[in-house]
C-alpha atoms as a PDB file:
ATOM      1  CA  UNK A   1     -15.805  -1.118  14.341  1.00  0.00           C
ATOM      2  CA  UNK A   2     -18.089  -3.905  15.295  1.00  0.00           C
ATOM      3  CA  UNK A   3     -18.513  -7.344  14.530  1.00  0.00           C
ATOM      4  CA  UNK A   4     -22.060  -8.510  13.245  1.00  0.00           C
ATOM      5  CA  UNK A   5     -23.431 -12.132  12.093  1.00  0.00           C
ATOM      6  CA  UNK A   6     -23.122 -12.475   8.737  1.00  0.00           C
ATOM      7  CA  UNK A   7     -26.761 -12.035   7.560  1.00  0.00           C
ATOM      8  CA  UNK A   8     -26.616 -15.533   5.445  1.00  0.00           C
ATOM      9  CA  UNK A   9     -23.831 -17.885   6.458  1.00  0.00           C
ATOM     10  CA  UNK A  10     -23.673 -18.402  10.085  1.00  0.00           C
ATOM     11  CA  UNK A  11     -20.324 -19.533  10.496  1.00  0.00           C
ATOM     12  CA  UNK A  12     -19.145 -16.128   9.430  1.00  0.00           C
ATOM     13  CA  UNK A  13     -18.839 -12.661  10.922  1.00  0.00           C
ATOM     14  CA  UNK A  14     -18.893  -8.977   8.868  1.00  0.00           C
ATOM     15  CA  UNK A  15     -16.652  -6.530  10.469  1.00  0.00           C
ATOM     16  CA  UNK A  16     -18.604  -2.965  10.168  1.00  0.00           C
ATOM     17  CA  UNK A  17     -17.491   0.542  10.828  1.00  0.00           C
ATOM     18  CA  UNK A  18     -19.349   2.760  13.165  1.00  0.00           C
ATOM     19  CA  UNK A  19     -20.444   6.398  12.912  1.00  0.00           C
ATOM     20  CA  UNK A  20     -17.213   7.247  14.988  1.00  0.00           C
ATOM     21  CA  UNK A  21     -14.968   5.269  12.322  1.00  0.00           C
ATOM     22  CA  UNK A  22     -16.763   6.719   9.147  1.00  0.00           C
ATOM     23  CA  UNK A  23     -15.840  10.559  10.329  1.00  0.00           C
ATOM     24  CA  UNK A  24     -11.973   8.963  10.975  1.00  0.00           C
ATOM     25  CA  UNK A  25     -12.348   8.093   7.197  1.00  0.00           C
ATOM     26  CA  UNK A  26     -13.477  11.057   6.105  1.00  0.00           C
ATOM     27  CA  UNK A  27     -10.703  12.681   7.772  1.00  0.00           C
ATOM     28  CA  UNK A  28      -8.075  10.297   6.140  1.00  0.00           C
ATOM     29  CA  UNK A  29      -9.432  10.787   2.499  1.00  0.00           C
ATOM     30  CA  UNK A  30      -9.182  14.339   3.142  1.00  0.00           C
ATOM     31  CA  UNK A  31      -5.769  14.228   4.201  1.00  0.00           C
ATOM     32  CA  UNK A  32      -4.949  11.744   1.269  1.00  0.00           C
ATOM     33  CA  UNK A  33      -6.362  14.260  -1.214  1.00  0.00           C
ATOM     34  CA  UNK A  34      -4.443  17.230   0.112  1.00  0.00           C
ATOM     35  CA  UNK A  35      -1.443  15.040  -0.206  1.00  0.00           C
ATOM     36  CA  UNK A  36      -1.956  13.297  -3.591  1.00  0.00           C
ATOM     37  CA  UNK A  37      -2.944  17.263  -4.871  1.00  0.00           C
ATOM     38  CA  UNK A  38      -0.058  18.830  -3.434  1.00  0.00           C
ATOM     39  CA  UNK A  39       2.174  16.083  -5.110  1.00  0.00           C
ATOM     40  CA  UNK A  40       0.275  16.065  -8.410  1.00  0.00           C
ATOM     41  CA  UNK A  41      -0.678  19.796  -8.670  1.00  0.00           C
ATOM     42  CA  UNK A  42       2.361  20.668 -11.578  1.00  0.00           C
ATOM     43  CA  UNK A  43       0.300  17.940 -13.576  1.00  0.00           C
ATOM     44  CA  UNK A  44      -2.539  17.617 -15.677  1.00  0.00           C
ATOM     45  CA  UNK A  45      -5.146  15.059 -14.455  1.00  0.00           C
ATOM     46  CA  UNK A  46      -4.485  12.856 -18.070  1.00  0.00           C
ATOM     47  CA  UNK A  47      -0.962  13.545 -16.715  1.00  0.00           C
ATOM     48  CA  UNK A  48      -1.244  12.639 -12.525  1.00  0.00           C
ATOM     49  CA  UNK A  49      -3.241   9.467 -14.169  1.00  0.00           C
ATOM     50  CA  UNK A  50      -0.544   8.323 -15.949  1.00  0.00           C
ATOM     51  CA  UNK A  51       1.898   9.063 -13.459  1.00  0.00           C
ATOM     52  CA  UNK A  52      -0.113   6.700 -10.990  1.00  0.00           C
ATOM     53  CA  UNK A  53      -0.422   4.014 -12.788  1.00  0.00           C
ATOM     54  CA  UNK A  54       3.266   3.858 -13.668  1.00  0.00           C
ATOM     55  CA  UNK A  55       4.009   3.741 -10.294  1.00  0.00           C
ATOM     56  CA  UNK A  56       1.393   1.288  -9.637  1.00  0.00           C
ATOM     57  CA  UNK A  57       3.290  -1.031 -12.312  1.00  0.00           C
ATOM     58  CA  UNK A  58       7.043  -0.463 -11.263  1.00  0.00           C
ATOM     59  CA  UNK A  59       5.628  -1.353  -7.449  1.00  0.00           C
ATOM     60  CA  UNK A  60       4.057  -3.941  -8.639  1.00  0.00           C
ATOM     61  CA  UNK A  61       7.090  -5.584 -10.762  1.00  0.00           C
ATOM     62  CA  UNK A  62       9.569  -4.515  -7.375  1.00  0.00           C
ATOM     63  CA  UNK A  63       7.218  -6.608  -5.331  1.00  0.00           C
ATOM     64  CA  UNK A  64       5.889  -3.821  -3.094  1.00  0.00           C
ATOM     65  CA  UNK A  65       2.009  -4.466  -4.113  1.00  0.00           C
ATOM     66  CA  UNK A  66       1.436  -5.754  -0.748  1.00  0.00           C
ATOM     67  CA  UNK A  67      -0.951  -3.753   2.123  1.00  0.00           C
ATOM     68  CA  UNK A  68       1.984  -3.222   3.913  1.00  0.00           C
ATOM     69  CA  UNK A  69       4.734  -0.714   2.826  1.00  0.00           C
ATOM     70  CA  UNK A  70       8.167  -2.462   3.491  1.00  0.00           C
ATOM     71  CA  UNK A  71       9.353   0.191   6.175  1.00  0.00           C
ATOM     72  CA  UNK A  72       6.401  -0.106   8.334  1.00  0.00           C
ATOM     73  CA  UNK A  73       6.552  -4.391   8.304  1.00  0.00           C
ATOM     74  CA  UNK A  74       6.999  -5.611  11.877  1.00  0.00           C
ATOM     75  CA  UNK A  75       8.546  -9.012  12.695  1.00  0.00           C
ATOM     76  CA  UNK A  76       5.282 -11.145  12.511  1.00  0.00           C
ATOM     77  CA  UNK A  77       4.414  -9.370   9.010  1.00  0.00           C
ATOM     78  CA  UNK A  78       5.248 -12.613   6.473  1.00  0.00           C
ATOM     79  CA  UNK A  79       8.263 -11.712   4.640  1.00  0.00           C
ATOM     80  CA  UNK A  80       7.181 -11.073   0.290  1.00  0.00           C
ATOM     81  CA  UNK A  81       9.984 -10.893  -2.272  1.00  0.00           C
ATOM     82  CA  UNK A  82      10.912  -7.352  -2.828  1.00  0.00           C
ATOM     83  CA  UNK A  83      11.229  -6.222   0.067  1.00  0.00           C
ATOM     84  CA  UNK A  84      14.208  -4.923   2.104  1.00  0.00           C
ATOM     85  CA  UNK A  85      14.574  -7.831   4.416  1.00  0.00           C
ATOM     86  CA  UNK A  86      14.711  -9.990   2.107  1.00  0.00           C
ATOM     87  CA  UNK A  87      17.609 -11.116  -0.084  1.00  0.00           C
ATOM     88  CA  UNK A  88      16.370 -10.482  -3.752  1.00  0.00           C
ATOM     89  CA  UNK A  89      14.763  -7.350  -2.829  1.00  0.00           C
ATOM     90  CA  UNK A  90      15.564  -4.740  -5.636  1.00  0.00           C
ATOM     91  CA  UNK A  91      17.276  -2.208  -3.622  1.00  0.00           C
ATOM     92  CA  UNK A  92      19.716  -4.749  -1.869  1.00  0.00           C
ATOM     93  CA  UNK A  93      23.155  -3.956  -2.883  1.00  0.00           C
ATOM     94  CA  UNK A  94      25.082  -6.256  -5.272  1.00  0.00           C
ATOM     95  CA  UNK A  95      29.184  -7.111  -4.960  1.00  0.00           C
ATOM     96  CA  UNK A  96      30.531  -5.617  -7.565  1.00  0.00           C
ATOM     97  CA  UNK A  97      31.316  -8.158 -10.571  1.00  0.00           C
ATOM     98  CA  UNK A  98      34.928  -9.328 -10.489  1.00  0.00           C
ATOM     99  CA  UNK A  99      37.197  -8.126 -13.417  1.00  0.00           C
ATOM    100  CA  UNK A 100      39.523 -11.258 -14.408  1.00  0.00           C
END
């Protein structure tokens, strides 16, 4: 990566990614798409679309919509609801209710 000058405000810099860092890309796509196939592949694509964006909502409404998936946080990541360090996170375990 490298930092330029923003072309029009010059308190600002654009962060751009170098031939080196577009092939590392490339590679990662690839690997994504392999993945995402091999996961998807018993589905139709009307069917792997729908299955995305269901999964896209329940993450979303668990509080997991952040950049950073909850198991790879590290201690100076800021803590979002939802997410197992946290005390309402979905997946925290509750007491059991009491029976009087």
């Amino acid at each position: 990566m490298e930092r330029r000058r923003h072309p029009t405000d010059r308190r600002a810099h654009a962060v751009h990614l170098l031939p080196a860092g577009r092939r590392l890309h490339a590679e990662a796509d690839a690997v994504v798409s392999g993945f995402e196939s091999g996961l998807l592949g018993g589905l139709d694509p009307a069917e792997a679309a729908t299955f995305v964006a269901l999964m896209k909502r329940v993450s979303e409404h668990a509080g997991l919509d952040q950049d950073v998936h909850p198991g790879l946080r590290t201690p100076d990541t800021p803590d979002t609801p939802g997410t197992p360090d946290t005390p309402n996170a979905p997946d925290t375990p509750k007491a059991p209710a009491s029976r009087s």
